[in-house]
C-alpha atoms as a PDB file:
ATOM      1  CA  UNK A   1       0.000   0.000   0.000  1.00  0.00           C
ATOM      2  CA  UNK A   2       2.549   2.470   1.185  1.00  0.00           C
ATOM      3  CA  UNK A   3       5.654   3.536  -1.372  1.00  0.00           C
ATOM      4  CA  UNK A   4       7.954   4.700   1.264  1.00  0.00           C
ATOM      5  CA  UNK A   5       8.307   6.451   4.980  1.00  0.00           C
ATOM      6  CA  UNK A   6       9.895   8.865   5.864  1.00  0.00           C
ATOM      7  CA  UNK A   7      11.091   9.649   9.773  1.00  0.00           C
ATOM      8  CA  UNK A   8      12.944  13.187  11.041  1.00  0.00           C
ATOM      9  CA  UNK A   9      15.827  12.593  13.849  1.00  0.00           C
ATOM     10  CA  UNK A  10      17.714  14.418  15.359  1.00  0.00           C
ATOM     11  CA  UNK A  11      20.638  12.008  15.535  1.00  0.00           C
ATOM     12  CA  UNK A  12      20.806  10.416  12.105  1.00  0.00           C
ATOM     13  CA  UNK A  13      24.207   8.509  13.431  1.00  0.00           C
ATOM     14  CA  UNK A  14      22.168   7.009  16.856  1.00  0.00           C
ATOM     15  CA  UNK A  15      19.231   6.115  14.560  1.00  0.00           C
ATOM     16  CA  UNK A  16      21.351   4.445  11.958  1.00  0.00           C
ATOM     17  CA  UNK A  17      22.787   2.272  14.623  1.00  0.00           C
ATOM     18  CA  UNK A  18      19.424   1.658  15.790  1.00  0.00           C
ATOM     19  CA  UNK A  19      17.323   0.715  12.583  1.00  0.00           C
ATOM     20  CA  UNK A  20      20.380  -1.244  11.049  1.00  0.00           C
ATOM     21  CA  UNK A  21      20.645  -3.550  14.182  1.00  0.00           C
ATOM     22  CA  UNK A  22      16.904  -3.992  14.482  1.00  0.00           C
ATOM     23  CA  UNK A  23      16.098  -4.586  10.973  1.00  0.00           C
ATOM     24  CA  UNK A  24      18.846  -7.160  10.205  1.00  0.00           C
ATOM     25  CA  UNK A  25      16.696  -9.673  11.470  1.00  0.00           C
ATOM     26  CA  UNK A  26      13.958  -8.636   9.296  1.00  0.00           C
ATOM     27  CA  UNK A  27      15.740  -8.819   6.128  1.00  0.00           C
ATOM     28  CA  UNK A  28      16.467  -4.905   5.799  1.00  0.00           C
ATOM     29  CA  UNK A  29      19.501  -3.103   5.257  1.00  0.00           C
ATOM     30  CA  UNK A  30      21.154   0.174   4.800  1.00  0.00           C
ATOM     31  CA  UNK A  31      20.918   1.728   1.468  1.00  0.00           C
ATOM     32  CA  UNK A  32      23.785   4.383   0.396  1.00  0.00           C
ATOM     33  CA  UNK A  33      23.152   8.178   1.962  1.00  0.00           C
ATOM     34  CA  UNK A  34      25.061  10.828   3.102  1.00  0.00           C
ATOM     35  CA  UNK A  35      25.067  13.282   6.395  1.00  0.00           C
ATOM     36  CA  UNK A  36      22.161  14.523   6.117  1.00  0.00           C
ATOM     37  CA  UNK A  37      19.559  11.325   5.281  1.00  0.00           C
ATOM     38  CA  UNK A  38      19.785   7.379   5.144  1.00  0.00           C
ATOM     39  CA  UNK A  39      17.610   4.251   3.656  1.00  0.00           C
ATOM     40  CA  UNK A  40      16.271   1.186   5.083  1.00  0.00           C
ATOM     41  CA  UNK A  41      14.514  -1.543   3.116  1.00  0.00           C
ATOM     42  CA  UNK A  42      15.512  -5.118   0.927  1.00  0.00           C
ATOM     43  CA  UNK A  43      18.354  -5.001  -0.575  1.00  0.00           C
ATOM     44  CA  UNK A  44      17.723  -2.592  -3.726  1.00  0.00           C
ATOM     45  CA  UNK A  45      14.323  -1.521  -2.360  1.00  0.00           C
ATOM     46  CA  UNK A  46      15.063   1.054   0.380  1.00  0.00           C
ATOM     47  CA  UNK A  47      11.388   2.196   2.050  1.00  0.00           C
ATOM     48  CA  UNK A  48      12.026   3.363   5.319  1.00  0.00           C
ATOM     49  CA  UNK A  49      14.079   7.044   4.898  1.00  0.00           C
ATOM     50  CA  UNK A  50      15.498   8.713   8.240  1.00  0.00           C
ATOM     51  CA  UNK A  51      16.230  12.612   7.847  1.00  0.00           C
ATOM     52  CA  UNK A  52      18.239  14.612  10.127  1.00  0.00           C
ATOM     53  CA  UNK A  53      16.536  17.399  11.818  1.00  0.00           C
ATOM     54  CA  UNK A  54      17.476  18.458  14.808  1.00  0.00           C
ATOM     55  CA  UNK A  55      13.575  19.884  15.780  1.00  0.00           C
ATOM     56  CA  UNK A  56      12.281  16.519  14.950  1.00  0.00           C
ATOM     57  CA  UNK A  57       9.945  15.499  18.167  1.00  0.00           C
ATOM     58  CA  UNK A  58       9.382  11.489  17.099  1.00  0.00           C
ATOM     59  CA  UNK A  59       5.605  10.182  18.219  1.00  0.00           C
ATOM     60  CA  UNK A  60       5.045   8.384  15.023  1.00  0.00           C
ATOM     61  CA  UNK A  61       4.105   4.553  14.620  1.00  0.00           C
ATOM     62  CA  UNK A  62       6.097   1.981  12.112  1.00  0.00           C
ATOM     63  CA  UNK A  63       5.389  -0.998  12.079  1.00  0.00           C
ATOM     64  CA  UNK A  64       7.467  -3.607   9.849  1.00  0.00           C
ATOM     65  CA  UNK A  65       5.780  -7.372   9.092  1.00  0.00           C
ATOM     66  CA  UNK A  66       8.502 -10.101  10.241  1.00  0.00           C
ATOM     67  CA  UNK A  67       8.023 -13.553   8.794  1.00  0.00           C
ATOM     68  CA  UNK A  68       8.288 -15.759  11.891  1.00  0.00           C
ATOM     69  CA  UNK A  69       8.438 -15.093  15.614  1.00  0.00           C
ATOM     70  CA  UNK A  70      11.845 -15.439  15.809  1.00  0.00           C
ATOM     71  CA  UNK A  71      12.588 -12.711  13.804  1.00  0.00           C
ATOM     72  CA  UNK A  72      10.099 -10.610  16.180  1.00  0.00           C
ATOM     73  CA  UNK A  73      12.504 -11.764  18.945  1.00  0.00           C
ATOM     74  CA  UNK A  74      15.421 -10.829  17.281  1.00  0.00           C
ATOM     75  CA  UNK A  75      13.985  -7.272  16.301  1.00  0.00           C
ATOM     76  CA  UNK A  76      13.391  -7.341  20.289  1.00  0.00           C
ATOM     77  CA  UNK A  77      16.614  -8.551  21.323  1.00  0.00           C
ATOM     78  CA  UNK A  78      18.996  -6.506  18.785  1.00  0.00           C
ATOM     79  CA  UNK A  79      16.903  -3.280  18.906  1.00  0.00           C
ATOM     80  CA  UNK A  80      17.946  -3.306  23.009  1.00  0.00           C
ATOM     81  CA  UNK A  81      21.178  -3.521  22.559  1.00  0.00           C
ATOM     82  CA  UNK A  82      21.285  -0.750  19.740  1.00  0.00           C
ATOM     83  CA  UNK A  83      19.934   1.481  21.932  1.00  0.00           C
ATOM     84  CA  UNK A  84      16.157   1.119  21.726  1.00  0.00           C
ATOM     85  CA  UNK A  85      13.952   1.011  24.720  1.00  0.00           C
ATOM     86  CA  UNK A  86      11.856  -1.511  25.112  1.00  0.00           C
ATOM     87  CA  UNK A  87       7.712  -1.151  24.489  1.00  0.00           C
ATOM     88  CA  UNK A  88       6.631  -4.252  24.523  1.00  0.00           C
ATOM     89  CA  UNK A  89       8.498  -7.327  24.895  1.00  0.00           C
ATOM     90  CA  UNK A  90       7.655 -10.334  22.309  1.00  0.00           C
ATOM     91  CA  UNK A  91       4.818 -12.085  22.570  1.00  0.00           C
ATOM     92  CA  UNK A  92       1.008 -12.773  21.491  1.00  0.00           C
ATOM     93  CA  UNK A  93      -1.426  -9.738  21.133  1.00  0.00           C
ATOM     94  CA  UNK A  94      -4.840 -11.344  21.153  1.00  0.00           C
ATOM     95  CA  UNK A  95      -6.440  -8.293  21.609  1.00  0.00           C
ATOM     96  CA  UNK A  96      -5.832  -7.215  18.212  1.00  0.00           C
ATOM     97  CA  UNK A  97      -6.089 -11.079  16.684  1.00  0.00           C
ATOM     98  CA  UNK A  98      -5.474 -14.394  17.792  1.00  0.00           C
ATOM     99  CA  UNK A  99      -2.454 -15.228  15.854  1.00  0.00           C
ATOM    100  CA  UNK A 100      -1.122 -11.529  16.101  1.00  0.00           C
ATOM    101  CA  UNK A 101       2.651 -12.035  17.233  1.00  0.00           C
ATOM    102  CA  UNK A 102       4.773  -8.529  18.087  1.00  0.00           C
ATOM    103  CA  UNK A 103       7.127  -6.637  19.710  1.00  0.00           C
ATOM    104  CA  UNK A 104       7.872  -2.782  20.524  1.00  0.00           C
ATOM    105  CA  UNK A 105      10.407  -0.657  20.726  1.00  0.00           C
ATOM    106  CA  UNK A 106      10.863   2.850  21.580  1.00  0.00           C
ATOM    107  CA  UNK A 107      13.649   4.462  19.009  1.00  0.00           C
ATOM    108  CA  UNK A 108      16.161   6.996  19.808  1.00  0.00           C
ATOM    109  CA  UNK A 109      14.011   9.626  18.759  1.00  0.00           C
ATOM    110  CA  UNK A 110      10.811   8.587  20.888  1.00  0.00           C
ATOM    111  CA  UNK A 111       8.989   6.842  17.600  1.00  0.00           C
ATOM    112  CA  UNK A 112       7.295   3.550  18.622  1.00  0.00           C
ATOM    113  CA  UNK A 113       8.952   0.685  16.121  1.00  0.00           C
ATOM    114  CA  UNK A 114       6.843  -2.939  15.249  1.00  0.00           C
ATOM    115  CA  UNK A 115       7.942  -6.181  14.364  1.00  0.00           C
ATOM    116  CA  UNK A 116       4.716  -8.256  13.616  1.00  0.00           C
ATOM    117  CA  UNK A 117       4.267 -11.277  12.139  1.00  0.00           C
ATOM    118  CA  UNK A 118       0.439 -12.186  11.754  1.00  0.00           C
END
């Protein structure tokens, strides 16, 4: 549905870190950039674009689809140690479906990052 997202930080080096580790897992990876912008996505399909800005105030919502729940738990696990804060640990949501399977993360710039795999 959607062509491509873009997010304003205000540390384009901390969020690089960040959405590099996290996405690994999810088959994502950096795409070339510069100082002042970088690309996340498959390889030759970058989706995700993060733009420095140092007014940016985060409170959006991404949400990336994972294809098993152990690349959920990876997301989880390698988003942590990148420097994300966690949101909601792995695990069932039944609330939204019964075979909804996420996890949250809070990223350096206060935006709420997904893994889901449905």
């Amino acid at each position: 549905m959607y062509d491509h997202i873009g997010l304003k930080v205000k540390d384009l080096k901390a969020s690089t870190r960040f959405y590099e580790s996290a996405l690994a897992g999810l088959g994502h990876v950096l795409h070339p950039g510069d100082d002042t912008y970088a690309g996340f996505g498959p390889k030759g399909e970058p989706a995700l674009w993060l733009h420095q800005n140092d007014k940016a105030k985060g409170g959006a919502h991404v949400a990336f689809r994972a294809k098993d729940h152990a690349a959920v738990d990876r997301f989880h696990k390698d988003g942590l140690k990148a420097g994300g804060k966690d949101n909601g640990a792995p695990g069932p949501r039944a609330d939204y479906s019964p075979t909804y399977y996420a996890a949250f993360l809070i990223d350096p710039d206060g935006n709420n990052v997904e893994a889901v795999c449905l």
